[in-house]
N, C-alpha and C. Protein backbone atom coordinates (compact mmCIF):
# COMPACT_ATOMS: atom_id res chain seq x y z
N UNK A 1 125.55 138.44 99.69
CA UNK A 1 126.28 137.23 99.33
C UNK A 1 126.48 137.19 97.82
N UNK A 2 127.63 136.91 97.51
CA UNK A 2 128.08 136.59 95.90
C UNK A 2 127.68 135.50 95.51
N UNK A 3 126.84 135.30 94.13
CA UNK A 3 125.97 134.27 93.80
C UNK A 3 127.48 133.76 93.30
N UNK A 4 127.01 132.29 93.37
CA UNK A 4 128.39 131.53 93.33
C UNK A 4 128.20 130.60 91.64
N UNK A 5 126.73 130.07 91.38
CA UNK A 5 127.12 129.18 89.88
C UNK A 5 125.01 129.82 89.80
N UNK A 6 125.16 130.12 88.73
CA UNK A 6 123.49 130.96 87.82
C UNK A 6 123.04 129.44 87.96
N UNK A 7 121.94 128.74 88.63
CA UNK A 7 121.79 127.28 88.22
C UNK A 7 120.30 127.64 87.13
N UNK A 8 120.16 126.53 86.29
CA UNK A 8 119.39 126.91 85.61
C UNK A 8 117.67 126.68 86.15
N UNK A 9 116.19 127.22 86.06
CA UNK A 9 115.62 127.66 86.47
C UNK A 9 114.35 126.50 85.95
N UNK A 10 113.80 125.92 87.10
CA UNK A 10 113.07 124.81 87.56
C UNK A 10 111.98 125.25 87.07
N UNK A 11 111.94 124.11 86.09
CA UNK A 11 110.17 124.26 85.26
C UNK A 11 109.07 124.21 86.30
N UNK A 12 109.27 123.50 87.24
CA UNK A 12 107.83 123.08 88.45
C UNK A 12 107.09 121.67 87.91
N UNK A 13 107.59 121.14 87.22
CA UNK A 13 106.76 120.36 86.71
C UNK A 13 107.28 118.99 86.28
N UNK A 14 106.36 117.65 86.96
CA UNK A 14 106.81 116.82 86.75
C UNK A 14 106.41 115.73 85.48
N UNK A 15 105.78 116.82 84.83
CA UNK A 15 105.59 116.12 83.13
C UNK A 15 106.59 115.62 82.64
N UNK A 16 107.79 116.83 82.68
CA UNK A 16 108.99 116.35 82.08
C UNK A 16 110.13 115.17 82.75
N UNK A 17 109.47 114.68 83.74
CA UNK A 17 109.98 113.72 84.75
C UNK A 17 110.17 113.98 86.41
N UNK A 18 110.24 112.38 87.07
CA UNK A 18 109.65 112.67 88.56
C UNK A 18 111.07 113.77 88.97
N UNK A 19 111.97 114.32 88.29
CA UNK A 19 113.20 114.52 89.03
C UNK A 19 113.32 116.34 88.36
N UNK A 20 112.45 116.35 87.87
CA UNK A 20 112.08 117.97 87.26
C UNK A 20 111.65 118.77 88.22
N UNK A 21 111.17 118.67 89.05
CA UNK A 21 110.35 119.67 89.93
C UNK A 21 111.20 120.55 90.70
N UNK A 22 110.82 121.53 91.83
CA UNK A 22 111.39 122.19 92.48
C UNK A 22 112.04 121.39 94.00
N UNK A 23 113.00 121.04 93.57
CA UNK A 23 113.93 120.24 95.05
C UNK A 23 113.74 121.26 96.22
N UNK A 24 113.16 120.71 97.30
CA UNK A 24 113.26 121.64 98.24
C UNK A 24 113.35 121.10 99.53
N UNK A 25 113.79 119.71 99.64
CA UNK A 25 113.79 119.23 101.02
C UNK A 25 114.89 117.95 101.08
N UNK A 26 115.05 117.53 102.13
CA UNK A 26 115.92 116.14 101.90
C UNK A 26 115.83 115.21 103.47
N UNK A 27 115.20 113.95 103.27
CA UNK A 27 115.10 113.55 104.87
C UNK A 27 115.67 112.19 104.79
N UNK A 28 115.74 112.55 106.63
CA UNK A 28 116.37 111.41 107.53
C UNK A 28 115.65 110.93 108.07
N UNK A 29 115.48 109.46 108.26
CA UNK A 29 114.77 108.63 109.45
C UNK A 29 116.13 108.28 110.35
N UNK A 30 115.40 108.14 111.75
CA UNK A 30 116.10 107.75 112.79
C UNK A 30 115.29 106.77 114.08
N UNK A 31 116.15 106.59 114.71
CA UNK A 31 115.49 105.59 115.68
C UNK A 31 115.34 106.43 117.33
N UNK A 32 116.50 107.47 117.05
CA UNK A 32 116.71 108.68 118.16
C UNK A 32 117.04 109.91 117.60
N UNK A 33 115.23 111.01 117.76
CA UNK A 33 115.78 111.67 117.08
C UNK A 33 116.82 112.83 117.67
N UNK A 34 116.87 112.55 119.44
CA UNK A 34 117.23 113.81 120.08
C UNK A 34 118.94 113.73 119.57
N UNK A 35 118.88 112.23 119.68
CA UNK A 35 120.78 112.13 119.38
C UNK A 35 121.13 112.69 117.68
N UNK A 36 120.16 112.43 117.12
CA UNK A 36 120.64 112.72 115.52
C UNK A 36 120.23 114.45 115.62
N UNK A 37 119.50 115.11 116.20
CA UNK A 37 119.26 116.62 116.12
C UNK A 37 120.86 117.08 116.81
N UNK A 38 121.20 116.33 117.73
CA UNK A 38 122.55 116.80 118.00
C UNK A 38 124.01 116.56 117.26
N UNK A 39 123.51 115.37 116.59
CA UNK A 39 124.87 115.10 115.78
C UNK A 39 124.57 116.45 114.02
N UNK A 40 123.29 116.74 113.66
CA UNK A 40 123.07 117.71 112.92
C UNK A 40 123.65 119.41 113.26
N UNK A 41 123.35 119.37 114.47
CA UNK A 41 123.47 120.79 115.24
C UNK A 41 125.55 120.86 115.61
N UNK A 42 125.46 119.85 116.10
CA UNK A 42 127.28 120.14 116.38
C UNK A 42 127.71 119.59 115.14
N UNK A 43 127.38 118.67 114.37
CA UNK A 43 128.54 118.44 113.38
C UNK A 43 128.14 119.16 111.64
N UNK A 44 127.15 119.61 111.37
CA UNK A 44 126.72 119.82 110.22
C UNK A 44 126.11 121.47 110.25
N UNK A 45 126.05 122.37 111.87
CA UNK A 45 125.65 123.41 111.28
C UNK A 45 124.25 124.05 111.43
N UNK A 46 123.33 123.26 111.91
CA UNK A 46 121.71 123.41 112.02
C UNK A 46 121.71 123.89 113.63
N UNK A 47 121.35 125.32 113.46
CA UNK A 47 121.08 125.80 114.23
C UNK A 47 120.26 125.73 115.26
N UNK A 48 118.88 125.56 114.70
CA UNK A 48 117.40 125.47 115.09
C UNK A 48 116.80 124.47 114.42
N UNK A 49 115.97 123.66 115.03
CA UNK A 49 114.65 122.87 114.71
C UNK A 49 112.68 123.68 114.85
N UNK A 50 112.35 123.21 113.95
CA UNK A 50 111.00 123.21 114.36
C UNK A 50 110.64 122.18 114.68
N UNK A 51 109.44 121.92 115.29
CA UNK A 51 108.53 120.61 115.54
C UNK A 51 107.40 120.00 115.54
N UNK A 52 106.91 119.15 114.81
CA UNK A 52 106.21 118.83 114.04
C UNK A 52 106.06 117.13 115.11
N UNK A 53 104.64 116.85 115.51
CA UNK A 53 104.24 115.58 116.31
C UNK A 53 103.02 115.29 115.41
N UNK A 54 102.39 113.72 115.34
CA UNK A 54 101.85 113.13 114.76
C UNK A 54 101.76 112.19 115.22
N UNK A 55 100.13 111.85 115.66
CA UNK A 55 99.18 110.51 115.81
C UNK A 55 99.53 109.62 114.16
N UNK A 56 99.50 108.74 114.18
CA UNK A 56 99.36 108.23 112.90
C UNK A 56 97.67 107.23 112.81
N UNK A 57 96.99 107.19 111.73
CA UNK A 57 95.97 106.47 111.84
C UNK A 57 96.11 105.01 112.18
N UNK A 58 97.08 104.90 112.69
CA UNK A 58 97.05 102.85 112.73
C UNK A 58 97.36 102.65 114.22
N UNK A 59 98.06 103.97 115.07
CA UNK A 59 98.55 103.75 115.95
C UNK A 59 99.63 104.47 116.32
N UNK A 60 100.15 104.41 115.12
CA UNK A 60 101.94 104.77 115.72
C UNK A 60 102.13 106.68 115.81
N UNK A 61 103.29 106.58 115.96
CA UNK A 61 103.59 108.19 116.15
C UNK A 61 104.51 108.70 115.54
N UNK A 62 104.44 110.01 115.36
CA UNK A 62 105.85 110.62 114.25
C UNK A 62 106.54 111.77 115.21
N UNK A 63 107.61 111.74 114.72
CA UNK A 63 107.94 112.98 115.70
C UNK A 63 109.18 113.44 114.60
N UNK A 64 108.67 115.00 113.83
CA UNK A 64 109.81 115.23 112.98
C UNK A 64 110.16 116.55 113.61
N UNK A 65 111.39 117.01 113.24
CA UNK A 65 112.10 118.22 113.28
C UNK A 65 112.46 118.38 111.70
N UNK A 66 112.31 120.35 111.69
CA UNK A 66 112.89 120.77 110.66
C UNK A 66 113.67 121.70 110.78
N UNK A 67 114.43 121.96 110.02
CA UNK A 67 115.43 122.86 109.86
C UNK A 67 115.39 123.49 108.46
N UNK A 68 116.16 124.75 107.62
CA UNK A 68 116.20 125.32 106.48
C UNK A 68 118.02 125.18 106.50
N UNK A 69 118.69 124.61 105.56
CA UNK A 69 120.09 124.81 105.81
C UNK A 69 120.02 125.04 103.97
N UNK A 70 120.28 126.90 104.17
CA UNK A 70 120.25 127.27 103.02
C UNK A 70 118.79 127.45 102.34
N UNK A 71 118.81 126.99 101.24
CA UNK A 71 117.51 126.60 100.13
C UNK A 71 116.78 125.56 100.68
N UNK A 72 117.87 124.36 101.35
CA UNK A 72 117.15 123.33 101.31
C UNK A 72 116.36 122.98 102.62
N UNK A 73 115.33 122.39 102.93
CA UNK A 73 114.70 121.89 104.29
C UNK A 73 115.59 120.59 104.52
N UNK A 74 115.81 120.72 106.02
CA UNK A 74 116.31 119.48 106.00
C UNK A 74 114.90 118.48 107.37
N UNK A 75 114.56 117.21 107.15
CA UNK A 75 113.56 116.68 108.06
C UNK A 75 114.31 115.63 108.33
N UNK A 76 113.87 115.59 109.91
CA UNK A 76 114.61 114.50 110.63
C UNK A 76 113.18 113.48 111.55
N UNK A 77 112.80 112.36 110.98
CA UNK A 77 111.91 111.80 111.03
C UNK A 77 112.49 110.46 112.54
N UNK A 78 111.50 110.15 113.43
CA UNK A 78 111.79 109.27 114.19
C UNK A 78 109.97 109.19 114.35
N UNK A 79 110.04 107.57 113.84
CA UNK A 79 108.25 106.75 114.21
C UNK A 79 108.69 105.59 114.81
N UNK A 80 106.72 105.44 115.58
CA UNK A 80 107.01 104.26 116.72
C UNK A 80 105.84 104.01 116.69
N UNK A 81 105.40 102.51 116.66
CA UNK A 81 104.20 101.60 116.99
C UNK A 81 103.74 101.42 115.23
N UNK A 82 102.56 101.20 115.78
CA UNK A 82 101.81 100.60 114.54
C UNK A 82 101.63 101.77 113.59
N UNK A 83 101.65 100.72 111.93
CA UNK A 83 101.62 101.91 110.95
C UNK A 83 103.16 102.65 110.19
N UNK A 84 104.14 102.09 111.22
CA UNK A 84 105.25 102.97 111.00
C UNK A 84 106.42 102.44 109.88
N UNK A 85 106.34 101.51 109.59
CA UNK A 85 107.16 100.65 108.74
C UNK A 85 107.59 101.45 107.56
N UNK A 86 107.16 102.17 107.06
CA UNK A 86 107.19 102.94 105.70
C UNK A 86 108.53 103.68 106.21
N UNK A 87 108.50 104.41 107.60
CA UNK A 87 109.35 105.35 108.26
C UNK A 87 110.52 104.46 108.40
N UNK A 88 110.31 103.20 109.47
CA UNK A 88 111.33 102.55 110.24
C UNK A 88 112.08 101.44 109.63
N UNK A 89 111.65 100.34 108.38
CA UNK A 89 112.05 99.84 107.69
C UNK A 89 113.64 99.31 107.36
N UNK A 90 113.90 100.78 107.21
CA UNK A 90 115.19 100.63 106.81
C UNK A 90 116.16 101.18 108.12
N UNK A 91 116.07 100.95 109.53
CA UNK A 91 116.47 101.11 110.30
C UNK A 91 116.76 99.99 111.32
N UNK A 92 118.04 99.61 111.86
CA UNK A 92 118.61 98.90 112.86
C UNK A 92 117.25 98.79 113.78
N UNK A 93 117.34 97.49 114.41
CA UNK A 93 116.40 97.70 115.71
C UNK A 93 117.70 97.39 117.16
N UNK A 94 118.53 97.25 117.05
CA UNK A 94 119.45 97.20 117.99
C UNK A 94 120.78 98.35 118.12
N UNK A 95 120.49 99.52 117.43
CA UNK A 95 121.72 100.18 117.42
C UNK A 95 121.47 101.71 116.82
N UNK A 96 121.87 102.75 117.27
CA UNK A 96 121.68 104.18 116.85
C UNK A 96 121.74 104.06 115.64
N UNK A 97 120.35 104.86 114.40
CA UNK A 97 121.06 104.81 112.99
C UNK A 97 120.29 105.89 112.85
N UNK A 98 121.05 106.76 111.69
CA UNK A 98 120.13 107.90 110.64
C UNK A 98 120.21 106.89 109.33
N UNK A 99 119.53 107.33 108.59
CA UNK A 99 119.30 106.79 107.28
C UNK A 99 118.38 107.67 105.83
N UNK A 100 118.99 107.81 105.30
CA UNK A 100 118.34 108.72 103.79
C UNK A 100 116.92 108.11 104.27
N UNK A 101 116.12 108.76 103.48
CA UNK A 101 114.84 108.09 103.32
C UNK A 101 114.36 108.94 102.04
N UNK A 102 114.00 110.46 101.99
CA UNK A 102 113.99 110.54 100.72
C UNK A 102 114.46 112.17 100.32
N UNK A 103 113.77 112.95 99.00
CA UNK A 103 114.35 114.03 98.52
C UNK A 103 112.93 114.38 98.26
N UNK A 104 112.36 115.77 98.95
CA UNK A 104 110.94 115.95 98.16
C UNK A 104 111.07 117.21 97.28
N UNK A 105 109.71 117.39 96.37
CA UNK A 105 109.76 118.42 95.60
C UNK A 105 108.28 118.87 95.44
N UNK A 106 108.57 120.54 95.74
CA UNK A 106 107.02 121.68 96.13
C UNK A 106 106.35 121.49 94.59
N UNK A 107 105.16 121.43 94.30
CA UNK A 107 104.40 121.63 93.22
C UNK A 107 103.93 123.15 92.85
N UNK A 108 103.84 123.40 91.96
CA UNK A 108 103.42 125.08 92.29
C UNK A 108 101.74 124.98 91.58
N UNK A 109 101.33 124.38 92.02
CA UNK A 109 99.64 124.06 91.31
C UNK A 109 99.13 123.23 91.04
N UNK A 110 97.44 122.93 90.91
CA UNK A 110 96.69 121.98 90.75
C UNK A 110 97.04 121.21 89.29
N UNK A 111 97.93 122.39 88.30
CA UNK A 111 97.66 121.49 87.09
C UNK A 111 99.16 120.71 87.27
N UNK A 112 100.15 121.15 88.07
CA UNK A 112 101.20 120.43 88.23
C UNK A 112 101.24 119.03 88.73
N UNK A 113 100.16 118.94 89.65
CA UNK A 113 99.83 117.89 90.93
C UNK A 113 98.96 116.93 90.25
N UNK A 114 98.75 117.48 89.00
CA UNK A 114 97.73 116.19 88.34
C UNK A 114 98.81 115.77 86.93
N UNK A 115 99.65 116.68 86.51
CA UNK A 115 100.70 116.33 85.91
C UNK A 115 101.23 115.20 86.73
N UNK A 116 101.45 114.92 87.90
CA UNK A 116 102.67 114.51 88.71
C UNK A 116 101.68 112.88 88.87
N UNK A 117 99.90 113.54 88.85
CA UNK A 117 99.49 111.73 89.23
C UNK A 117 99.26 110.93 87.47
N UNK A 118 99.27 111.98 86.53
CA UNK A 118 99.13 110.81 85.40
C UNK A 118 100.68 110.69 84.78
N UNK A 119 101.65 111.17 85.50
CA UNK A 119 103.24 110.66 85.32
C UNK A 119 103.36 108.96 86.27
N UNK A 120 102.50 109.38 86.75
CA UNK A 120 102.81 107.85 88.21
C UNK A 120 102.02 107.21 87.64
N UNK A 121 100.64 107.52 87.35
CA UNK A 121 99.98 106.99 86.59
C UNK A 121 100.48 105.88 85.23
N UNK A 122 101.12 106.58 84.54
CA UNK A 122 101.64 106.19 83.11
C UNK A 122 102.76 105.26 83.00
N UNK A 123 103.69 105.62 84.33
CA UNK A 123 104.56 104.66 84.41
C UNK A 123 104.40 103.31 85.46
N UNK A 124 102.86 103.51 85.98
CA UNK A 124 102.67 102.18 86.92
C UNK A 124 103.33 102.45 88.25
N UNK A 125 103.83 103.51 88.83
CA UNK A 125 104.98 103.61 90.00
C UNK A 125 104.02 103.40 90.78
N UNK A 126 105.35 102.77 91.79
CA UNK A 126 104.52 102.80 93.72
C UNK A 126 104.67 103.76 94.02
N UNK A 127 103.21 103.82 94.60
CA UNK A 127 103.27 105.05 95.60
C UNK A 127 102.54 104.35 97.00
N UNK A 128 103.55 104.60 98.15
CA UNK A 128 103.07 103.43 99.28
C UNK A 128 102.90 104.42 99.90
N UNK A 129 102.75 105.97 100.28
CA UNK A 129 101.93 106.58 100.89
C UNK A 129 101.60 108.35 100.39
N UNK A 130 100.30 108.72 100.89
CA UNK A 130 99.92 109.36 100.23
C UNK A 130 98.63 110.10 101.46
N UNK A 131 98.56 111.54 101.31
CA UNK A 131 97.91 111.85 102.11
C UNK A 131 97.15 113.28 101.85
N UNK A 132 96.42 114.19 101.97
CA UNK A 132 95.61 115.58 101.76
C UNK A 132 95.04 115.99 103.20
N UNK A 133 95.47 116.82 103.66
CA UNK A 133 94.72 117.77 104.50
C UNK A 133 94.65 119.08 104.29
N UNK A 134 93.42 119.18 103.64
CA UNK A 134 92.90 120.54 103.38
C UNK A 134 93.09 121.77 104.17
N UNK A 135 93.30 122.65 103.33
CA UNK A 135 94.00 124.14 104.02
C UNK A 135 95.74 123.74 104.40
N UNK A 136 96.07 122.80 104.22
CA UNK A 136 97.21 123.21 104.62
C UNK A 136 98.41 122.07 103.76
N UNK A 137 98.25 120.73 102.98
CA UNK A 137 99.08 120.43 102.01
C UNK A 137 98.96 118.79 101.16
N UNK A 138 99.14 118.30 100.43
CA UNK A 138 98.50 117.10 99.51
C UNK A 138 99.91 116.74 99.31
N UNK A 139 99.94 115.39 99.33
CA UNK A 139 101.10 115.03 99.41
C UNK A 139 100.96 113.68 99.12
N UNK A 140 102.41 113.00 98.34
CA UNK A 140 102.63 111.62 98.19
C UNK A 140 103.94 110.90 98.00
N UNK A 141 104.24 109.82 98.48
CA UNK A 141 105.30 109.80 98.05
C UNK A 141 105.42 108.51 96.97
N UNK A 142 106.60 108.51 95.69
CA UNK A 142 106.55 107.83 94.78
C UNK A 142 107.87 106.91 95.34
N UNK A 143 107.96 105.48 94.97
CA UNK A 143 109.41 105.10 95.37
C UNK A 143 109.92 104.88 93.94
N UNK A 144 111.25 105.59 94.41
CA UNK A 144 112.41 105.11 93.01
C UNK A 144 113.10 103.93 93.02
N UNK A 145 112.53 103.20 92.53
CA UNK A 145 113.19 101.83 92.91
C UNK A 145 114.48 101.86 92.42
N UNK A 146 114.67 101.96 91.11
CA UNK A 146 116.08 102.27 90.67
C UNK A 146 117.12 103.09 91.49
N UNK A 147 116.70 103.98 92.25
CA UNK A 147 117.36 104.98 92.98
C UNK A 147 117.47 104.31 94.53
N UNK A 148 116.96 103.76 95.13
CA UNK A 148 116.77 103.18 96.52
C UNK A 148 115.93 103.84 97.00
N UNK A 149 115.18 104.66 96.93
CA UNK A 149 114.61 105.75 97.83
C UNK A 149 112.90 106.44 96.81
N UNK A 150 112.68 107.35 98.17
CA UNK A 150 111.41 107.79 97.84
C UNK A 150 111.73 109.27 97.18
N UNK A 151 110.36 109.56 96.81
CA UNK A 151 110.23 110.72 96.27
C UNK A 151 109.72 111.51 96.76
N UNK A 152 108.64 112.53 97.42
CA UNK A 152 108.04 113.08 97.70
C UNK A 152 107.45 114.55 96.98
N UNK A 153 106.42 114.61 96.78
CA UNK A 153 105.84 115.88 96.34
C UNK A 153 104.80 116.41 97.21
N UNK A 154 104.56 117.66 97.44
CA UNK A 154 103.33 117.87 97.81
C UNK A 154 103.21 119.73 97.29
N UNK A 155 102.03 119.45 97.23
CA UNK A 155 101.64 120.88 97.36
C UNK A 155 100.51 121.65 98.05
N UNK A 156 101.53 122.64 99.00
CA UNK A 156 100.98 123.53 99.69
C UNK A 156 99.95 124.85 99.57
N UNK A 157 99.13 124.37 100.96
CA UNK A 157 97.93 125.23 100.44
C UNK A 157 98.21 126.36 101.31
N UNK A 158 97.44 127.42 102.03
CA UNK A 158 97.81 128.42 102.76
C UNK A 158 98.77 127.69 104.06
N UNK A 159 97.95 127.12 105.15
CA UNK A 159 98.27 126.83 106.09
C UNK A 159 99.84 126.06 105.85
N UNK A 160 100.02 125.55 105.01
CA UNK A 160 101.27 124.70 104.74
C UNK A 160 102.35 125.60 104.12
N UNK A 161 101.76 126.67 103.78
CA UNK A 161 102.80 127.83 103.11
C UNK A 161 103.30 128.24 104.55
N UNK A 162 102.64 129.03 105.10
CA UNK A 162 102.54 129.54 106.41
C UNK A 162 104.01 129.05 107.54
N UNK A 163 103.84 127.69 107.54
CA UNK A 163 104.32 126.62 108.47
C UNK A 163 105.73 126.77 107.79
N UNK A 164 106.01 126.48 106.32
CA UNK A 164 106.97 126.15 105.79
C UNK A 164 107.79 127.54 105.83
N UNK A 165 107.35 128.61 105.92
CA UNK A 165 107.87 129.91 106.15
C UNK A 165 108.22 130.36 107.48
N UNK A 166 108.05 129.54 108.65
CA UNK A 166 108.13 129.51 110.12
C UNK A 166 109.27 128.99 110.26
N UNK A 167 109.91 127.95 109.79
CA UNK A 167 110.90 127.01 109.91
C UNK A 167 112.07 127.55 109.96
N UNK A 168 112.82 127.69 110.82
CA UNK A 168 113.91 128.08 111.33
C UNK A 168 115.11 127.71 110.31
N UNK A 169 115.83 128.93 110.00
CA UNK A 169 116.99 128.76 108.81
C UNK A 169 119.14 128.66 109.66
N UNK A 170 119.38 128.11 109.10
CA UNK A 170 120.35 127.90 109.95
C UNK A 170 121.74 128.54 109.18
């Protein structure tokens, strides 16, 4: 393939701000995710999903699909019951919807990931969820209020490398 524009080359690091890091994902919440995996697959190109299920600690449940379209991951998020509000929020309760939710970015290290908490730190940001499971990835998300939306970072440990290299490219 003919490289099409040289883009210039991602410090990793969110010292220099939350929007510096390595972009590597972009998600959707939904209320159905089988109908939005199909409106992705026939109208946008996504070949394949992976799948990804989740108990949530309060109750509720996650059910994401991923895809690789290109560079970027694309996640298609649908939650239910208790706990889920962070997910469902910004979604119709009477009518099919997708909806942005956010843009995340990979850390490439421990000194990046502590860069990234005394940046949140310094500027006071919300961060309304946030999570670590060892061996496999640490994660949080910041909201941009100015922007409408969340942020996400995490960084992957083996098991989360692993997974993220499984994910079907379209």
């Amino acid at each position: 393939m003919t490289k099409i524009v040289n883009r210039p080359k991602t410090n990793g690091s969110p010292r220099n701000g939350l929007l510096c890091g390595e972009h590597v994902q972009i998600a959707y919440v939904t209320n159905d995710l089988d109908r939005a995996c199909a409106i992705f697959c026939d109208r946008y190109g996504v070949k394949e999903f992976a799948n990804l299920d989740a108990d949530l600690p309060a109750g509720g449940n996650m059910r994401v699909k991923l895809a690789w379209s290109g560079g970027t991951m694309l996640e298609l998020i649908e939650a239910s019951g208790p706990g889920t509000a962070f997910y469902t929020d910004r979604l119709p309760v009477d009518q099919f919807s997708i909806q942005f939710h956010h843009v995340a970015y990979i850390l490439d290290g421990l000194t990046a990931w502590n860069e990234l908490e005394d940046r949140i730190a310094a500027e006071e940001r919300s961060v309304p969820l946030r999570g670590d499971t060892p061996g496999y990835m640490r994660f949080c998300y910041v909201y941009a209020e100015e922007l409408g939306h969340y942020l996400e970072y995490f960084l992957l440990d083996a098991e989360g490398i692993a997974f993220f290299e499984s994910i079907p490219g379209s």
